[in-house]
N, C-alpha and C. Protein backbone atom coordinates (compact mmCIF):
# COMPACT_ATOMS: atom_id res chain seq x y z
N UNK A 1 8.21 29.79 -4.09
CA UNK A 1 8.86 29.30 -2.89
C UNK A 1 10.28 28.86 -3.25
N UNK A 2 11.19 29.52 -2.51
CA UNK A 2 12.78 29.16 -2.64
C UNK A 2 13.19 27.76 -1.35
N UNK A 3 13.38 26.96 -2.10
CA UNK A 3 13.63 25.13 -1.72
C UNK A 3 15.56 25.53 -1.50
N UNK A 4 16.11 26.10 -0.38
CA UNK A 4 17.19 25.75 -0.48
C UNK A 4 17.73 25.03 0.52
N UNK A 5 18.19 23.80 0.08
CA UNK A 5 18.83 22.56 1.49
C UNK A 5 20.34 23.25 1.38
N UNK A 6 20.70 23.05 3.15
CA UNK A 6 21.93 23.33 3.67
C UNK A 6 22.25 22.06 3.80
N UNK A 7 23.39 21.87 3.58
CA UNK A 7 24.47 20.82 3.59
C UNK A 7 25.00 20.71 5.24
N UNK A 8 24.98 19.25 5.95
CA UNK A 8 25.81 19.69 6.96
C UNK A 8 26.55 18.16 7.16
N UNK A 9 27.30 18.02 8.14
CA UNK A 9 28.25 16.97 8.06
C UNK A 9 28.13 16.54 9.56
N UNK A 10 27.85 15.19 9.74
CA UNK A 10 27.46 14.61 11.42
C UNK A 10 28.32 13.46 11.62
N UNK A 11 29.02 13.54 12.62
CA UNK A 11 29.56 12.26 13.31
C UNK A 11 29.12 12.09 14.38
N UNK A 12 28.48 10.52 15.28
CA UNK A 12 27.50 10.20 16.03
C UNK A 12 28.48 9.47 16.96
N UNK A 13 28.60 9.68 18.09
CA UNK A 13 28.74 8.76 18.87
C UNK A 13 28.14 8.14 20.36
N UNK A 14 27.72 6.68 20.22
CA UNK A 14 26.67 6.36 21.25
C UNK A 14 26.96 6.10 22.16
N UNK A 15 26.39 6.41 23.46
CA UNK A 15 26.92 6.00 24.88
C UNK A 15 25.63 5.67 24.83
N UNK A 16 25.79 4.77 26.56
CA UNK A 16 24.75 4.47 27.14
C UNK A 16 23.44 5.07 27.68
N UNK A 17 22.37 5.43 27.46
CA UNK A 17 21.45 6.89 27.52
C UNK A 17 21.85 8.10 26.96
N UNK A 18 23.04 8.19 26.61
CA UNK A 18 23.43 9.67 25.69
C UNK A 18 23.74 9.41 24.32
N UNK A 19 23.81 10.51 23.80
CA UNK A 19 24.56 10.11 22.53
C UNK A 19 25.32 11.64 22.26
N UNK A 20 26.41 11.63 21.56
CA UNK A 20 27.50 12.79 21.17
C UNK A 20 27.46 13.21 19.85
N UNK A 21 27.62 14.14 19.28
CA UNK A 21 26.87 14.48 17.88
C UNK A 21 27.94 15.87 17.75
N UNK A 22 29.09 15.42 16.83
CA UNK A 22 29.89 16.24 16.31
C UNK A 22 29.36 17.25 14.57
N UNK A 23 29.17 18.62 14.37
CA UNK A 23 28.11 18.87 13.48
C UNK A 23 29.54 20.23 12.87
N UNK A 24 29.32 19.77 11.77
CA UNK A 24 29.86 20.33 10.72
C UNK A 24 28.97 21.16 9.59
N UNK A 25 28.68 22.76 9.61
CA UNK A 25 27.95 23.60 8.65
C UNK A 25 28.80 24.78 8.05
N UNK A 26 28.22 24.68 6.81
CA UNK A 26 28.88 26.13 6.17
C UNK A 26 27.69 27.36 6.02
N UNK A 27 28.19 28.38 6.31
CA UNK A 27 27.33 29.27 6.08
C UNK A 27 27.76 30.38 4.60
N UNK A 28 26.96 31.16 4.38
CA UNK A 28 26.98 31.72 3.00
C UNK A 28 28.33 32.73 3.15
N UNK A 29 29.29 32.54 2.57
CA UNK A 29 30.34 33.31 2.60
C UNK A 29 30.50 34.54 1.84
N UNK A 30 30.24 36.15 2.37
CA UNK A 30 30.31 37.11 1.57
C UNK A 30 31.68 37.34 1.07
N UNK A 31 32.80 37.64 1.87
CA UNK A 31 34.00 37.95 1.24
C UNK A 31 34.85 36.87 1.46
N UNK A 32 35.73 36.15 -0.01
CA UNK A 32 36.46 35.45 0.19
C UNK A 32 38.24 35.83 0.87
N UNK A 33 38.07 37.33 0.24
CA UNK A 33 39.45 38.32 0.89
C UNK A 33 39.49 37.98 2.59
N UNK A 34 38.46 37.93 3.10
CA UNK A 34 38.60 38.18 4.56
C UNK A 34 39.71 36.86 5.44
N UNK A 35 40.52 36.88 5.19
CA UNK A 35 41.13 35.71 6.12
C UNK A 35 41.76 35.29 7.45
N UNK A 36 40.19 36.24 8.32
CA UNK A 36 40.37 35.93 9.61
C UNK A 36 38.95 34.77 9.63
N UNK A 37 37.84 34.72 9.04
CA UNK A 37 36.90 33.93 9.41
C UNK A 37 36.44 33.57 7.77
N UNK A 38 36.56 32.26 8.57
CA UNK A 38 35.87 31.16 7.48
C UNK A 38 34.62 30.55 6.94
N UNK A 39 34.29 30.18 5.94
CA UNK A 39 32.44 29.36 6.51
C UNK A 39 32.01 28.27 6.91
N UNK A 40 33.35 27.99 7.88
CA UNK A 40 32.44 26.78 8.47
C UNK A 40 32.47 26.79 9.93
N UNK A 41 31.04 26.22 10.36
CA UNK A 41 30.81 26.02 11.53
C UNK A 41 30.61 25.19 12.40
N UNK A 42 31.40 24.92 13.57
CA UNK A 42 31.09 23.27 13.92
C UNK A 42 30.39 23.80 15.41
N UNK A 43 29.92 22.69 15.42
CA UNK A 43 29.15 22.31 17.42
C UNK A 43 28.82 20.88 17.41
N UNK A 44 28.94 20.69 19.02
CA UNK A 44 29.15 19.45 19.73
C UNK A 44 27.89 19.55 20.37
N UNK A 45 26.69 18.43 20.44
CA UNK A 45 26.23 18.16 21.11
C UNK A 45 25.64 17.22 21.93
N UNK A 46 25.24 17.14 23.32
CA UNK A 46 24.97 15.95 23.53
C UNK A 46 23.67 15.58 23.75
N UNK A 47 23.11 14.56 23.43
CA UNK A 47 21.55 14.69 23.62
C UNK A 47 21.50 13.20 24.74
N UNK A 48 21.42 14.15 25.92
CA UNK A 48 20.53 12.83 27.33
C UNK A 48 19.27 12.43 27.37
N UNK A 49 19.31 10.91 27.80
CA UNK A 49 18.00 10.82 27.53
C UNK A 49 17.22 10.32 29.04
N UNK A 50 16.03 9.90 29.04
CA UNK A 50 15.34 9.69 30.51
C UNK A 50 15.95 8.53 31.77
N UNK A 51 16.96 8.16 31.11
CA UNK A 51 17.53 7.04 32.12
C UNK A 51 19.02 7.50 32.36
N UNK A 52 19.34 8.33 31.80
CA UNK A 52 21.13 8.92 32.41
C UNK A 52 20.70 9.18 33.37
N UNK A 53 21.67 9.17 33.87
CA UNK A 53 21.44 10.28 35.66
C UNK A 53 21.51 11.58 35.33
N UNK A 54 21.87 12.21 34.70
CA UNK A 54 21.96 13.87 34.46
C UNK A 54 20.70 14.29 33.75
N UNK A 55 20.10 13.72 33.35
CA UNK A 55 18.48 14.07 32.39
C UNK A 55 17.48 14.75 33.73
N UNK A 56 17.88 14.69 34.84
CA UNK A 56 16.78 15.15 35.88
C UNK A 56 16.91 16.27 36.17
N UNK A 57 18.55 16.70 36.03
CA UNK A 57 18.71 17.84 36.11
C UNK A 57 18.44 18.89 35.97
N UNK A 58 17.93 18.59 34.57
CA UNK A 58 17.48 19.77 33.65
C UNK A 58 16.44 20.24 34.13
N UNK A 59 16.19 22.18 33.75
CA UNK A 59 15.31 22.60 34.25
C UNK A 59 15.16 23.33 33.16
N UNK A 60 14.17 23.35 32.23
CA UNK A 60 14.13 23.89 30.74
C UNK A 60 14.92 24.46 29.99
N UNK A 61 14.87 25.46 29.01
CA UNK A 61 15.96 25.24 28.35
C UNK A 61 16.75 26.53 28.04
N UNK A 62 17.33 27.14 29.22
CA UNK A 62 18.09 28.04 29.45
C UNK A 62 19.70 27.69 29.73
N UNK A 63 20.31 27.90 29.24
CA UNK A 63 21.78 27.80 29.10
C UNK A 63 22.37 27.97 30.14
N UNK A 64 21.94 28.82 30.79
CA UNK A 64 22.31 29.27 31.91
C UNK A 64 21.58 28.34 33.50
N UNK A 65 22.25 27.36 33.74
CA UNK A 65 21.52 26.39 34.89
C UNK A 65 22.69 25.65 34.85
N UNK A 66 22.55 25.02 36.57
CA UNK A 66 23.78 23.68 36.81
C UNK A 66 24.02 22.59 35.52
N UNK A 67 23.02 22.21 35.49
CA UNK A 67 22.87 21.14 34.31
C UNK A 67 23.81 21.58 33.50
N UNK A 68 23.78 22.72 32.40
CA UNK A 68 24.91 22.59 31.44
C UNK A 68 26.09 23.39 32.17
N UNK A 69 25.97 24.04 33.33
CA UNK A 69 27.53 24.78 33.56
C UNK A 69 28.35 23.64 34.14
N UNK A 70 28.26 22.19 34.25
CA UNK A 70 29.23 21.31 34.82
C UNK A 70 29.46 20.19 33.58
N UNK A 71 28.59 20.64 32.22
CA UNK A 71 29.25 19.83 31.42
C UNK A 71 30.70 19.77 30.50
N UNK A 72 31.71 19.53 29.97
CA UNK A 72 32.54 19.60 29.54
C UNK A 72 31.86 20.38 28.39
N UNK A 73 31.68 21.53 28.13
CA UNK A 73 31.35 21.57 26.27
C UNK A 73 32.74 23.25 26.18
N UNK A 74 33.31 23.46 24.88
CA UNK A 74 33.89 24.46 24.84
C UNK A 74 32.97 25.93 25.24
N UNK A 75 33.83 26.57 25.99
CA UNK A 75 32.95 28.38 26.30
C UNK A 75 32.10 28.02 26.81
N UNK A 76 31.77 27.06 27.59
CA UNK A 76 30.27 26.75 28.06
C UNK A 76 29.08 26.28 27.09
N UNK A 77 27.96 26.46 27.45
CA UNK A 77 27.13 25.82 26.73
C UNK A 77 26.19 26.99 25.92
N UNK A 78 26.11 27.01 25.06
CA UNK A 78 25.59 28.04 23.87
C UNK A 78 24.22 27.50 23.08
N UNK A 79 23.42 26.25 23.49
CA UNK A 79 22.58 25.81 23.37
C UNK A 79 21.89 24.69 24.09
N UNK A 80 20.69 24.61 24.58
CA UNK A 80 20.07 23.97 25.52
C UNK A 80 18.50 23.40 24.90
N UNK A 81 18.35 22.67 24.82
CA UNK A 81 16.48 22.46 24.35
C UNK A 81 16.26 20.91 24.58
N UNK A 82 15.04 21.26 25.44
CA UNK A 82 14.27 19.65 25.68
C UNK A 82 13.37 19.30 24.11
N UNK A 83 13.74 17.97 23.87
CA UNK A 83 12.75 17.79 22.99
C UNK A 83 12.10 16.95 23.37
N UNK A 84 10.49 16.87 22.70
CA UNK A 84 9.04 16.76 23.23
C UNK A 84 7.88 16.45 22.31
N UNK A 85 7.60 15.76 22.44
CA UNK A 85 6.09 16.20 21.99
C UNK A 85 4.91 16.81 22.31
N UNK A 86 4.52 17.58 21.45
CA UNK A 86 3.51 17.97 22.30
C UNK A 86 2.02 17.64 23.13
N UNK A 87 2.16 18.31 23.74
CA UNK A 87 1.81 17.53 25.38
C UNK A 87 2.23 16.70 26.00
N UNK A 88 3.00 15.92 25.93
CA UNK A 88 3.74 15.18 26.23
C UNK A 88 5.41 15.64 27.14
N UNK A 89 5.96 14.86 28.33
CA UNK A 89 7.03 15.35 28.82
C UNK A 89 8.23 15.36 27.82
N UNK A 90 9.37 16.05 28.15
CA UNK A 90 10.17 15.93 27.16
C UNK A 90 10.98 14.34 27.18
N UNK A 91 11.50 14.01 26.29
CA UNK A 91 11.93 12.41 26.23
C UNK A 91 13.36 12.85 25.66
N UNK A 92 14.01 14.14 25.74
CA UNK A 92 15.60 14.25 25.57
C UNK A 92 15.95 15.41 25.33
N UNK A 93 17.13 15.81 26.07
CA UNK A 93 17.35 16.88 26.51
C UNK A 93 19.13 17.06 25.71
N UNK A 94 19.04 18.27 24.87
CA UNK A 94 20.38 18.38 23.63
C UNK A 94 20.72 19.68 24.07
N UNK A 95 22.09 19.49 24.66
CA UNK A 95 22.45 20.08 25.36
C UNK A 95 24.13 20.54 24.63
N UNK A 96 24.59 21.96 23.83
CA UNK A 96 26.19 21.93 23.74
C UNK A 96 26.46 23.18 23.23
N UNK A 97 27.52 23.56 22.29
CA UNK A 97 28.45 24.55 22.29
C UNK A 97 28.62 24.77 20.54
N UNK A 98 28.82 25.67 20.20
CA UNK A 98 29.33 25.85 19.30
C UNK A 98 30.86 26.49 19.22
N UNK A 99 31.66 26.39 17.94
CA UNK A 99 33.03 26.85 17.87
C UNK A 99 33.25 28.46 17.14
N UNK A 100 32.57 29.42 17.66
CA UNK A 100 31.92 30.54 16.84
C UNK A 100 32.42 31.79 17.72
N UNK A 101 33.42 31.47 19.06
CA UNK A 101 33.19 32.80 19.92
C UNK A 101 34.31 33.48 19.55
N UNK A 102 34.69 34.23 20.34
CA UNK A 102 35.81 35.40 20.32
C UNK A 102 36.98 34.85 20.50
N UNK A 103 38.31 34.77 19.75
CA UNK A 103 39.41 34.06 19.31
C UNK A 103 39.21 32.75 18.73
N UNK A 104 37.74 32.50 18.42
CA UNK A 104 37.58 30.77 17.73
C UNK A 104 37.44 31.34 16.22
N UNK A 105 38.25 32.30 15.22
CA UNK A 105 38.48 32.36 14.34
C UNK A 105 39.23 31.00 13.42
N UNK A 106 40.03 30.28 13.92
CA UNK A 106 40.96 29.17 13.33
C UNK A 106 39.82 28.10 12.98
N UNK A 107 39.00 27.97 13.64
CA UNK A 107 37.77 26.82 13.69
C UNK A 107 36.95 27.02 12.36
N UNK A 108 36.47 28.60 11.95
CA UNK A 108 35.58 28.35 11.00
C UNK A 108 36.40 27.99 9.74
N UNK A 109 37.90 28.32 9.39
CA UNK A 109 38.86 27.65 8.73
C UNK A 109 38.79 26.15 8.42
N UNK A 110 38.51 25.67 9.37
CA UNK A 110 38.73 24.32 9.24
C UNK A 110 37.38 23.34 8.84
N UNK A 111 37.60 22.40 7.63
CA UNK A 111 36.73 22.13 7.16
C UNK A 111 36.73 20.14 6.62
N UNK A 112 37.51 19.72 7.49
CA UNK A 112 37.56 18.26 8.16
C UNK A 112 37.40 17.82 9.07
N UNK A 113 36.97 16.59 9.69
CA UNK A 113 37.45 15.85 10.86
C UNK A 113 38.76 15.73 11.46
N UNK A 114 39.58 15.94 10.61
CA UNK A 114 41.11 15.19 10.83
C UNK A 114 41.71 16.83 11.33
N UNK A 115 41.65 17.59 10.71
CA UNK A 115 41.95 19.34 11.03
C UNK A 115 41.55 19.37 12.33
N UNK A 116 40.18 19.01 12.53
CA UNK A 116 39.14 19.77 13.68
C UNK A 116 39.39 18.64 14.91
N UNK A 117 40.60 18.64 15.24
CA UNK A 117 40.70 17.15 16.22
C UNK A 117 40.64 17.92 17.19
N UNK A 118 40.72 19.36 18.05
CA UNK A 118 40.21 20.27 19.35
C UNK A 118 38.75 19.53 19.08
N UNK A 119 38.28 19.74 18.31
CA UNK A 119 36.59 19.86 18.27
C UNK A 119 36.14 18.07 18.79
N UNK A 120 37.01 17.10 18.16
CA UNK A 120 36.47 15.92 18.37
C UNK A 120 37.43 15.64 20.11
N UNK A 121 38.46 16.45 20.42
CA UNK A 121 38.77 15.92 21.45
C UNK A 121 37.96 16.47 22.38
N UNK A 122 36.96 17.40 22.49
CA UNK A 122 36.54 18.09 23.22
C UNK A 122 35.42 16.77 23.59
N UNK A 123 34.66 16.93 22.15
CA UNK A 123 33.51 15.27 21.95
C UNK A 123 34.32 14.23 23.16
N UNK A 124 35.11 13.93 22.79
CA UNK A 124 35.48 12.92 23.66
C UNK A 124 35.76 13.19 25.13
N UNK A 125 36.09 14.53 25.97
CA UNK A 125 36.14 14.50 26.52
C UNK A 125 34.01 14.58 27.11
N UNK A 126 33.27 15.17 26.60
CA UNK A 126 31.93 15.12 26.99
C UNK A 126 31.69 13.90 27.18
N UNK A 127 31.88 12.77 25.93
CA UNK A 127 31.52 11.72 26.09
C UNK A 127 32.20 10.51 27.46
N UNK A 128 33.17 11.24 27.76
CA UNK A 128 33.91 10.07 28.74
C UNK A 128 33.30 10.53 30.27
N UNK A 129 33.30 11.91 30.47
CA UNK A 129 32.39 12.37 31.31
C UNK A 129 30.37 12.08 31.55
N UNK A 130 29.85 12.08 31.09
CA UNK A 130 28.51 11.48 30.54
C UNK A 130 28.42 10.32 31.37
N UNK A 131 29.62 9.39 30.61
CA UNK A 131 30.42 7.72 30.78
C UNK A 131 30.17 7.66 32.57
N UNK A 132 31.08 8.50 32.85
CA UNK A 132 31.51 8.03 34.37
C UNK A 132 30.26 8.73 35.39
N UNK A 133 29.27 9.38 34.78
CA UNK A 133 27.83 9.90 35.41
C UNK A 133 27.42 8.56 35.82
N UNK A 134 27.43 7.80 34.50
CA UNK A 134 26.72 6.21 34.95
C UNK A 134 27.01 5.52 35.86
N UNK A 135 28.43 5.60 35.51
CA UNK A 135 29.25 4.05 35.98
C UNK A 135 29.34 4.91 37.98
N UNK A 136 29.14 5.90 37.85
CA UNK A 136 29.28 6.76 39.35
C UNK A 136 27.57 6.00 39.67
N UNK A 137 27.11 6.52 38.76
CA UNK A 137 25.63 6.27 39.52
C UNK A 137 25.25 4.42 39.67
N UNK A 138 25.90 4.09 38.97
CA UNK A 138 25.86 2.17 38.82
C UNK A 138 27.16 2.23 40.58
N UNK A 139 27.65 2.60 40.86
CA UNK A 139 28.32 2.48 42.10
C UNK A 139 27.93 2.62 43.49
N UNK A 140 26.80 3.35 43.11
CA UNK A 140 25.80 3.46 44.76
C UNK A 140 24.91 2.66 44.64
């Protein structure tokens, strides 16, 4: 049995029922010549939980539904999954994007926080949005 751990790199940030989860991975790099794409890979995600107002939304875990087409994530949303136990309802719903599509060549280049500030401003824009779900729903 081949034991090989991937390395990955997480910055967390907590809101109120959500939380924002900036994710930093490298993948196995065949050619180092190639210098349009790099090995690293980042995604943003957000994981809602049963008391946001947007957690009801969800309707399993297809990418394609209101729920993630009105969230801020880059290219839309490129990953969706309730998590659960089994038998049990799901208790949080991780919902976001990765930086991997067509012209996001510059991204797998980049292999900091401080470089990748599109990637964390994006985070911040999810997270301030999320924010004002509440403070909208704390207003009625």
């Amino acid at each position: 049995m081949d034991l090989t751990w991937r390395h990955c790199d997480q910055w967390k940030l907590k809101g109120e029922h959500f939380l924002i989860e900036v994710v930093r991975n490298t993948v196995e790099y065949h050619d180092p010549d190639d210098h349009i794409e790099g090995p690293n890979r980042w995604n943003v995600y957000a994981y809602i939980y049963p008391k946001h107002p947007h957690f009801s939304k969800f309707v399993g875990d297809s990418i394609f539904q209101d729920a993630t087409r009105v969230l801020e994530l880059h290219c839309g949303s490129s990953f969706c999954h309730g998590h659960a136990v089994p038998g049990k309802d799901v208790h949080c719903w991780q919902v976001g994007s990765d930086y991997h599509h067509l012209h996001d060549d510059h991204f797998t280049r980049i292999s900091t926080k401080e470089d990748a500030y599109e990637v964390f401003y994006d985070a911040e824009l999810l997270f301030t949005q999320l924010n004002n779900m509440i403070e909208k729903e704390d207003a009625h």
